[in-house]
PDB file of N, CA and C in Angstrom:
ATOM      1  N   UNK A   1     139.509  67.246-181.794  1.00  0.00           N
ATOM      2  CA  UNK A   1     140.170  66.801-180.577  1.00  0.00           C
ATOM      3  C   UNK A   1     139.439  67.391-179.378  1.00  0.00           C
ATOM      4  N   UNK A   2     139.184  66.677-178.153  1.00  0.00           N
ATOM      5  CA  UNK A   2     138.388  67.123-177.362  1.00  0.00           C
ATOM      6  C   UNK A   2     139.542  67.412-176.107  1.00  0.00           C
ATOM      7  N   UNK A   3     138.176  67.860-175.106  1.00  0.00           N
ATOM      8  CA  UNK A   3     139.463  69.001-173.810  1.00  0.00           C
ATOM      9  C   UNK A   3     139.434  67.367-173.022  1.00  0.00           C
ATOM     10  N   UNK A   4     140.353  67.707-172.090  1.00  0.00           N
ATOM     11  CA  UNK A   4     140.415  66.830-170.813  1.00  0.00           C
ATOM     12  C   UNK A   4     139.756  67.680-169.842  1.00  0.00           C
ATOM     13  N   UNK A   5     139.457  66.576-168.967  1.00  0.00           N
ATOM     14  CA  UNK A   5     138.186  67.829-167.643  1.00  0.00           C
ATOM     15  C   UNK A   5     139.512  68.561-166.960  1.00  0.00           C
ATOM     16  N   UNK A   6     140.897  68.283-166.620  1.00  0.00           N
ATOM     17  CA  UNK A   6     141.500  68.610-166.393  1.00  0.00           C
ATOM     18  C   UNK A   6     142.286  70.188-166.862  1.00  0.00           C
ATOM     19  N   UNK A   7     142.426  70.053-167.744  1.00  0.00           N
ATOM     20  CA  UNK A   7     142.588  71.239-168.972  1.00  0.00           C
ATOM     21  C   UNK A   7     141.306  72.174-168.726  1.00  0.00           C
ATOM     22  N   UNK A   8     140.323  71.849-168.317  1.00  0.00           N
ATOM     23  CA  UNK A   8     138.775  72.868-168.404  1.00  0.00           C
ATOM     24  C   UNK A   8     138.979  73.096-166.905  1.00  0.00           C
ATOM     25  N   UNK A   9     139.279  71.955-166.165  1.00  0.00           N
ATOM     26  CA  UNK A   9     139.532  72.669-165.040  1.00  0.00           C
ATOM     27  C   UNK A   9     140.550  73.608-164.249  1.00  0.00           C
ATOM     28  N   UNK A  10     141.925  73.563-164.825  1.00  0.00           N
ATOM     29  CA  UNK A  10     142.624  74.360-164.688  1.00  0.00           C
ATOM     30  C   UNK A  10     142.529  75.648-165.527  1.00  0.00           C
ATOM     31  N   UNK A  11     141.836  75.368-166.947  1.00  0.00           N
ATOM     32  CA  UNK A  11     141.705  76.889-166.938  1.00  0.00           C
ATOM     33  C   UNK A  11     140.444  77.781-166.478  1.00  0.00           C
ATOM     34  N   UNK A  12     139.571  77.368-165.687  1.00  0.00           N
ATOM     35  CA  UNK A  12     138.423  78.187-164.863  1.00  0.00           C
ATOM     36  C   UNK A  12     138.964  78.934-164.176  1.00  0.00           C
ATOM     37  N   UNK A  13     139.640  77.567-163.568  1.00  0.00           N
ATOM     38  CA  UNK A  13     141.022  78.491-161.839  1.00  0.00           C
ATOM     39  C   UNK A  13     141.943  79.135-162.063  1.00  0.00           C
ATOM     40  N   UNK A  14     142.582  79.329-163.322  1.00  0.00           N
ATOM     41  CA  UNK A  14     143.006  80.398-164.048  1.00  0.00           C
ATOM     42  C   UNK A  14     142.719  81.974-164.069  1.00  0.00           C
ATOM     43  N   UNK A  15     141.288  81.796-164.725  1.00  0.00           N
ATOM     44  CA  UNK A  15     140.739  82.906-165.053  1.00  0.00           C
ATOM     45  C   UNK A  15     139.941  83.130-164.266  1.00  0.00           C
ATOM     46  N   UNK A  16     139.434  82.572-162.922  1.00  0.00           N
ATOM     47  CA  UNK A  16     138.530  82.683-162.082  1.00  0.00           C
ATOM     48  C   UNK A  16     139.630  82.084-160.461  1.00  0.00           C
ATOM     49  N   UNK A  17     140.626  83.222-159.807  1.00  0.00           N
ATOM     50  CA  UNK A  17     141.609  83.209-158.864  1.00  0.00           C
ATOM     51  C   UNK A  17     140.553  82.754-157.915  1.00  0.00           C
ATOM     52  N   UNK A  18     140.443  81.354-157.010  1.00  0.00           N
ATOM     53  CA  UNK A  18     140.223  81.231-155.789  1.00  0.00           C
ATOM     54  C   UNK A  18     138.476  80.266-155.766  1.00  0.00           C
ATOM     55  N   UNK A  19     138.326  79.933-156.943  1.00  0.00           N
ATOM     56  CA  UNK A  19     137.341  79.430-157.351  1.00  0.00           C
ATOM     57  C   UNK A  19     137.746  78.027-157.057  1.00  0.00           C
ATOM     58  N   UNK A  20     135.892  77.104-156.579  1.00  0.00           N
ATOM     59  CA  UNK A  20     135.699  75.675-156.496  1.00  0.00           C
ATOM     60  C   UNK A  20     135.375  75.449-157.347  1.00  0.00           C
ATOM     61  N   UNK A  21     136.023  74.172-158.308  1.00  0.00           N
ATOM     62  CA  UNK A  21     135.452  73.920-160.008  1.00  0.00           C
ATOM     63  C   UNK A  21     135.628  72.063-159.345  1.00  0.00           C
ATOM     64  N   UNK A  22     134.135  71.883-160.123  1.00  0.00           N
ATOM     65  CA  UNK A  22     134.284  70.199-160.109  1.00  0.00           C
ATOM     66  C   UNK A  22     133.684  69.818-161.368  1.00  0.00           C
ATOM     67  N   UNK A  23     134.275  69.179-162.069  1.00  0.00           N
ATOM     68  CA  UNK A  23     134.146  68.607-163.412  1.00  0.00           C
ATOM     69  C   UNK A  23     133.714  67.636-163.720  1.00  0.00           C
ATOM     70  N   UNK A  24     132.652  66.955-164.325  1.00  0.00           N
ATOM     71  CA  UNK A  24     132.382  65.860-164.758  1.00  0.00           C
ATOM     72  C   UNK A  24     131.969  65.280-165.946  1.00  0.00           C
ATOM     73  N   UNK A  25     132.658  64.177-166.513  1.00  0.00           N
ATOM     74  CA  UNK A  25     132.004  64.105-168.122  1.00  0.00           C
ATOM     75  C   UNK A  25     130.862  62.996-168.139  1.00  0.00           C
ATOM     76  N   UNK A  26     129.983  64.273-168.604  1.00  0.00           N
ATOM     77  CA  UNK A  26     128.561  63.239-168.465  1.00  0.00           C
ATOM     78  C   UNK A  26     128.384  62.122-169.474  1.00  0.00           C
ATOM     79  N   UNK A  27     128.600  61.965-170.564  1.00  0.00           N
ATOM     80  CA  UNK A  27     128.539  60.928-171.652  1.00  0.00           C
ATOM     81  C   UNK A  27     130.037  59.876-171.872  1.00  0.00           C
ATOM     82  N   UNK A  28     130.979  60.054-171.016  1.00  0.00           N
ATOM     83  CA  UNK A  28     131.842  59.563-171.399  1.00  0.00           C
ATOM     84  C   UNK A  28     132.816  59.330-172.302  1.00  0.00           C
ATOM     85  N   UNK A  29     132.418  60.487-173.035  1.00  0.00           N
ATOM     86  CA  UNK A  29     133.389  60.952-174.305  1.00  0.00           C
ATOM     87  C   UNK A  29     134.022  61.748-174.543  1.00  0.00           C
ATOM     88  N   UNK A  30     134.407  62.394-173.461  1.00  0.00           N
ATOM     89  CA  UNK A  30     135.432  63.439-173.433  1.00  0.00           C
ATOM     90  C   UNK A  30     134.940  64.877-174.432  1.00  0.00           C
ATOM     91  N   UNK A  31     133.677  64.933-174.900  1.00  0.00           N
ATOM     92  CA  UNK A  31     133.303  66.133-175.547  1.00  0.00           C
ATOM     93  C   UNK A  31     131.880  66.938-174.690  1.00  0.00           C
ATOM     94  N   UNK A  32     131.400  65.921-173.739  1.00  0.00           N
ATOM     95  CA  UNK A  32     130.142  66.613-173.001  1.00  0.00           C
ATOM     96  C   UNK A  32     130.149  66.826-171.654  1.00  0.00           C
ATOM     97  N   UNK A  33     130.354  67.786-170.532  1.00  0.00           N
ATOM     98  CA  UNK A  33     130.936  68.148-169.710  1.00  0.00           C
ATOM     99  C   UNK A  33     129.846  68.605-168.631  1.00  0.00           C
ATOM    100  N   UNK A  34     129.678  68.564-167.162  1.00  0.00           N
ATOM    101  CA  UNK A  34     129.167  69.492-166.734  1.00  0.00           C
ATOM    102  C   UNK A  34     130.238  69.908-165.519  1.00  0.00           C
ATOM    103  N   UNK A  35     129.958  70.973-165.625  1.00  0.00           N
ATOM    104  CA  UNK A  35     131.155  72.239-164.554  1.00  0.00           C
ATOM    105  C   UNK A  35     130.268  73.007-163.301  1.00  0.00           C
ATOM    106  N   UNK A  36     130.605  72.383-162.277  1.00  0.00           N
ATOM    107  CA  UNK A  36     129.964  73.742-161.304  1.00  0.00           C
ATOM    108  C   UNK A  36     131.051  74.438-160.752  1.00  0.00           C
ATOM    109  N   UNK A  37     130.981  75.498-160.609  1.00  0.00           N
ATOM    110  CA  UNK A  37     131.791  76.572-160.449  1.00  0.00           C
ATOM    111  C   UNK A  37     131.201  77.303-159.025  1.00  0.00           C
ATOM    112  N   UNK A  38     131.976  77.729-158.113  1.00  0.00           N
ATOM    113  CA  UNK A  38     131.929  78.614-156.565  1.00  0.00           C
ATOM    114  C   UNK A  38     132.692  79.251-156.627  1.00  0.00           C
ATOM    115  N   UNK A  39     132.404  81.084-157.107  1.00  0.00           N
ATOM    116  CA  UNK A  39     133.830  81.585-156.940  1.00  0.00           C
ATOM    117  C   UNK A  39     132.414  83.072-156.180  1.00  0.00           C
ATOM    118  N   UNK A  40     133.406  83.823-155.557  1.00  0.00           N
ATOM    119  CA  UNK A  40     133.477  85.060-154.987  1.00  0.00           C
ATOM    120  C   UNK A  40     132.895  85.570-155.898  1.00  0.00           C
ATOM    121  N   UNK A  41     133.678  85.410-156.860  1.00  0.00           N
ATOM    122  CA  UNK A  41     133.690  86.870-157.954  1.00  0.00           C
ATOM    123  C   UNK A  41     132.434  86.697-158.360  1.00  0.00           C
ATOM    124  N   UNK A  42     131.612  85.972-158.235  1.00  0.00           N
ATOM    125  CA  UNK A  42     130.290  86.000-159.378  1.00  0.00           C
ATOM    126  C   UNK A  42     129.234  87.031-158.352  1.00  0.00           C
ATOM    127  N   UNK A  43     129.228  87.018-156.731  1.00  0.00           N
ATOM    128  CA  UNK A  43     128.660  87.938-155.930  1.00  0.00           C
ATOM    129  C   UNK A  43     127.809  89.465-156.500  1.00  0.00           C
ATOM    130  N   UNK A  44     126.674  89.403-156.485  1.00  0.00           N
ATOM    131  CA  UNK A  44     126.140  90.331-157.363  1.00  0.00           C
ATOM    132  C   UNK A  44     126.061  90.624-158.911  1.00  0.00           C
ATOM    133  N   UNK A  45     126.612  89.355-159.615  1.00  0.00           N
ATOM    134  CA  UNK A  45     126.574  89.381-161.385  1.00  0.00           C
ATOM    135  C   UNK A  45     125.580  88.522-160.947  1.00  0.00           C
ATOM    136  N   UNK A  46     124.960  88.442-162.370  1.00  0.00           N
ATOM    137  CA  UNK A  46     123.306  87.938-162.316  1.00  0.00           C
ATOM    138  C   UNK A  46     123.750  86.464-163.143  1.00  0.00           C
ATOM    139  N   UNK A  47     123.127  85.586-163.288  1.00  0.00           N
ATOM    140  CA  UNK A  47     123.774  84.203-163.967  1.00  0.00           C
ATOM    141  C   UNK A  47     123.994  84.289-165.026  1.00  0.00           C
ATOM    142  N   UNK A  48     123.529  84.991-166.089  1.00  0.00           N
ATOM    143  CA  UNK A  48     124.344  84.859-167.393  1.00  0.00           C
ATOM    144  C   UNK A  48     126.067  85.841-167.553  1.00  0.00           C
ATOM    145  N   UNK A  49     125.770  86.273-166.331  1.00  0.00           N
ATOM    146  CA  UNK A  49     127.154  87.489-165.948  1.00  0.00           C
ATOM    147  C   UNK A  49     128.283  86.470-165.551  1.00  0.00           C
ATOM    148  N   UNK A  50     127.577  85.229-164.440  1.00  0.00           N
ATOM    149  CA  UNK A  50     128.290  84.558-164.176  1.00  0.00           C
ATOM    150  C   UNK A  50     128.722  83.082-165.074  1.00  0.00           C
ATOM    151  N   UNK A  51     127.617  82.790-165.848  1.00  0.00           N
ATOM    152  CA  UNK A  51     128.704  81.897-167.092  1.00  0.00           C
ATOM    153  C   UNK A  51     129.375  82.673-168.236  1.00  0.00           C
ATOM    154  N   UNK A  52     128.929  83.670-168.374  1.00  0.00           N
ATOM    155  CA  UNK A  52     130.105  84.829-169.205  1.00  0.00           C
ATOM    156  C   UNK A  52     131.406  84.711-168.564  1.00  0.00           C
ATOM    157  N   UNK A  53     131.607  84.953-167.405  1.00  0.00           N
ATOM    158  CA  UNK A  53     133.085  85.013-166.652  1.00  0.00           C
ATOM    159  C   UNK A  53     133.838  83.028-167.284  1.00  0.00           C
ATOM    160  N   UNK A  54     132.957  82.212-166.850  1.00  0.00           N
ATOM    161  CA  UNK A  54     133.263  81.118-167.224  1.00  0.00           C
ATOM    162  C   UNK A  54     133.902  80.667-168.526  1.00  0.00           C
ATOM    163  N   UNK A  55     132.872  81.543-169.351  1.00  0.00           N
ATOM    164  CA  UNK A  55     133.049  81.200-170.874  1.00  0.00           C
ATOM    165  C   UNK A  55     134.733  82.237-171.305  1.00  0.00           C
ATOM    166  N   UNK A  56     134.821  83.315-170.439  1.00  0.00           N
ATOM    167  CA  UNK A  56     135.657  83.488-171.018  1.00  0.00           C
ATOM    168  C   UNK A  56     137.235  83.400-170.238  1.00  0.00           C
ATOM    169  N   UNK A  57     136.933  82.559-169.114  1.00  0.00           N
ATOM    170  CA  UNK A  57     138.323  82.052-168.582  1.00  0.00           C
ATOM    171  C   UNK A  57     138.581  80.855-169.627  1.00  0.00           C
ATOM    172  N   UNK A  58     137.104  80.545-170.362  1.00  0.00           N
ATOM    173  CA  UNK A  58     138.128  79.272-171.865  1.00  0.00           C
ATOM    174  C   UNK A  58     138.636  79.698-172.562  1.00  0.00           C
ATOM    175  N   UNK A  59     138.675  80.744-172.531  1.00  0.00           N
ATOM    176  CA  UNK A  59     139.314  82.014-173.636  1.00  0.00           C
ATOM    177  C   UNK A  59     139.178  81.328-175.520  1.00  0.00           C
ATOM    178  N   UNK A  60     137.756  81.286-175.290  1.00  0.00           N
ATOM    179  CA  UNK A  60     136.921  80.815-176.567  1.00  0.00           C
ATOM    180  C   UNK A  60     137.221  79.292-177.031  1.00  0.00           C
ATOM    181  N   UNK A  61     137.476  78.592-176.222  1.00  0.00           N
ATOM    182  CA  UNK A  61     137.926  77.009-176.901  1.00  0.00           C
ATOM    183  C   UNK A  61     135.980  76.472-176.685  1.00  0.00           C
ATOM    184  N   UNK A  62     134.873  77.382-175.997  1.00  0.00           N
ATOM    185  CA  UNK A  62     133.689  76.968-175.731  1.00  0.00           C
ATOM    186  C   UNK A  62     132.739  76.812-177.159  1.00  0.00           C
ATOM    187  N   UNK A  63     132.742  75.744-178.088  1.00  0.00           N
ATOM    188  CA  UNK A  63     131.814  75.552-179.419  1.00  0.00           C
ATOM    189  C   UNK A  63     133.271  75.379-180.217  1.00  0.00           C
ATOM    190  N   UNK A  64     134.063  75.063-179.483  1.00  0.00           N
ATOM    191  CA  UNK A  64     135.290  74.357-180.950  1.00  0.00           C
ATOM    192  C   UNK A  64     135.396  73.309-180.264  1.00  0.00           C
ATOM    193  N   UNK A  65     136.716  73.277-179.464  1.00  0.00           N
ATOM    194  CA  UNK A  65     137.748  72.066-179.055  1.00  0.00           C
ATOM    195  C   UNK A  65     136.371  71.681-178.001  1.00  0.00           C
ATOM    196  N   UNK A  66     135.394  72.502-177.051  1.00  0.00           N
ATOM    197  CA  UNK A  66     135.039  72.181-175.715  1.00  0.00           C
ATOM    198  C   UNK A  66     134.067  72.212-176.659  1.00  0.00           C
ATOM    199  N   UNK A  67     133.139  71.061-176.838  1.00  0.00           N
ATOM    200  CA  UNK A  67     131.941  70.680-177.465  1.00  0.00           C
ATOM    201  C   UNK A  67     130.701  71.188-176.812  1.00  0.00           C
ATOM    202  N   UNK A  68     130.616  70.893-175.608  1.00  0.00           N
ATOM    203  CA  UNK A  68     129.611  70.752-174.273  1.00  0.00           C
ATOM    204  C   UNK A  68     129.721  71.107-173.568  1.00  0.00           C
ATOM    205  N   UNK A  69     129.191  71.995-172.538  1.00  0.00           N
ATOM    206  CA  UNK A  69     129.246  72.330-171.363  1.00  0.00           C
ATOM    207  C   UNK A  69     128.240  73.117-170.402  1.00  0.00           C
ATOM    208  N   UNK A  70     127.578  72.275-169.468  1.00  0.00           N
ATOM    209  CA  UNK A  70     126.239  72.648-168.602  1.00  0.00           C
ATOM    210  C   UNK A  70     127.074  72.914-167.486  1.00  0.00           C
ATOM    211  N   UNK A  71     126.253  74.634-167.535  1.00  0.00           N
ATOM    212  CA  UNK A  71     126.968  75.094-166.277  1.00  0.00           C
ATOM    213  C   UNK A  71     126.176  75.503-164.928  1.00  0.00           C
ATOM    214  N   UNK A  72     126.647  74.976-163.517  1.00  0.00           N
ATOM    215  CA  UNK A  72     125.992  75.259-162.352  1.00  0.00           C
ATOM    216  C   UNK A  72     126.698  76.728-162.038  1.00  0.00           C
ATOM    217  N   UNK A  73     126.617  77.388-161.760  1.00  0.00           N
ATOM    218  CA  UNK A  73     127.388  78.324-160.387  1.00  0.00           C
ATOM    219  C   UNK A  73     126.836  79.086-160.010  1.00  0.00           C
ATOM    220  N   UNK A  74     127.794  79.457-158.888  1.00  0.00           N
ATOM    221  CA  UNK A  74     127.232  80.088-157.632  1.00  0.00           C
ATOM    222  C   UNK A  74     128.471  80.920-156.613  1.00  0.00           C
ATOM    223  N   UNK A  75     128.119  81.732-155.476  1.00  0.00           N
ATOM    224  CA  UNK A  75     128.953  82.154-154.815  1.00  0.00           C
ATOM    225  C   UNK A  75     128.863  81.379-153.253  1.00  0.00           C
ATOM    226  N   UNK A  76     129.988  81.020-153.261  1.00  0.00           N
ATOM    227  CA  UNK A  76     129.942  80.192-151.618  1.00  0.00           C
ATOM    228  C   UNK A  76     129.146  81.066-150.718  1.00  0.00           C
ATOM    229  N   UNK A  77     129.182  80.228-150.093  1.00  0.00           N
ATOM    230  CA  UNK A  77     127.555  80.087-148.658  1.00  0.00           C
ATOM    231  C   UNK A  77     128.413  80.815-147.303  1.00  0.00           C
TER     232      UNK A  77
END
């Protein structure tokens, strides 16, 4: 069973308070995803620091239920 972008997107903003998440499913099948993410918090974590935070606001649904997921982020401008 696959996520809804909805479900991936509420739980980023979950686990990541005050964050811009925009979701899109690139293949149209509800299993391949790309996510860019703008939160504060990533400010001085280096990018794998900052899709770590990502990966674990899925609180591990990332390589089961969430098939796919190419991640942008960054800290607002």
């Amino acid at each position: 069973m696959a996520m809804d972008a909805i479900d991936i997107e509420r739980m980023i903003k979950e686990g990541l308070p005050g964050a811009e998440v925009t979701i899109r499913d690139m293949a149209g099948d509800g299993n391949h995803y790309a996510a860019t993410v703008i939160s504060e918090s990533f400010r001085g974590k280096s990018r794998v620091q900052q899709h770590q935070m990502v990966y674990a606001a899925l609180k591990g649904q990332m390589g089961g239920v969430l098939h796919a997921l190419a991640l942008q982020t960054s800290v607002p401008d």
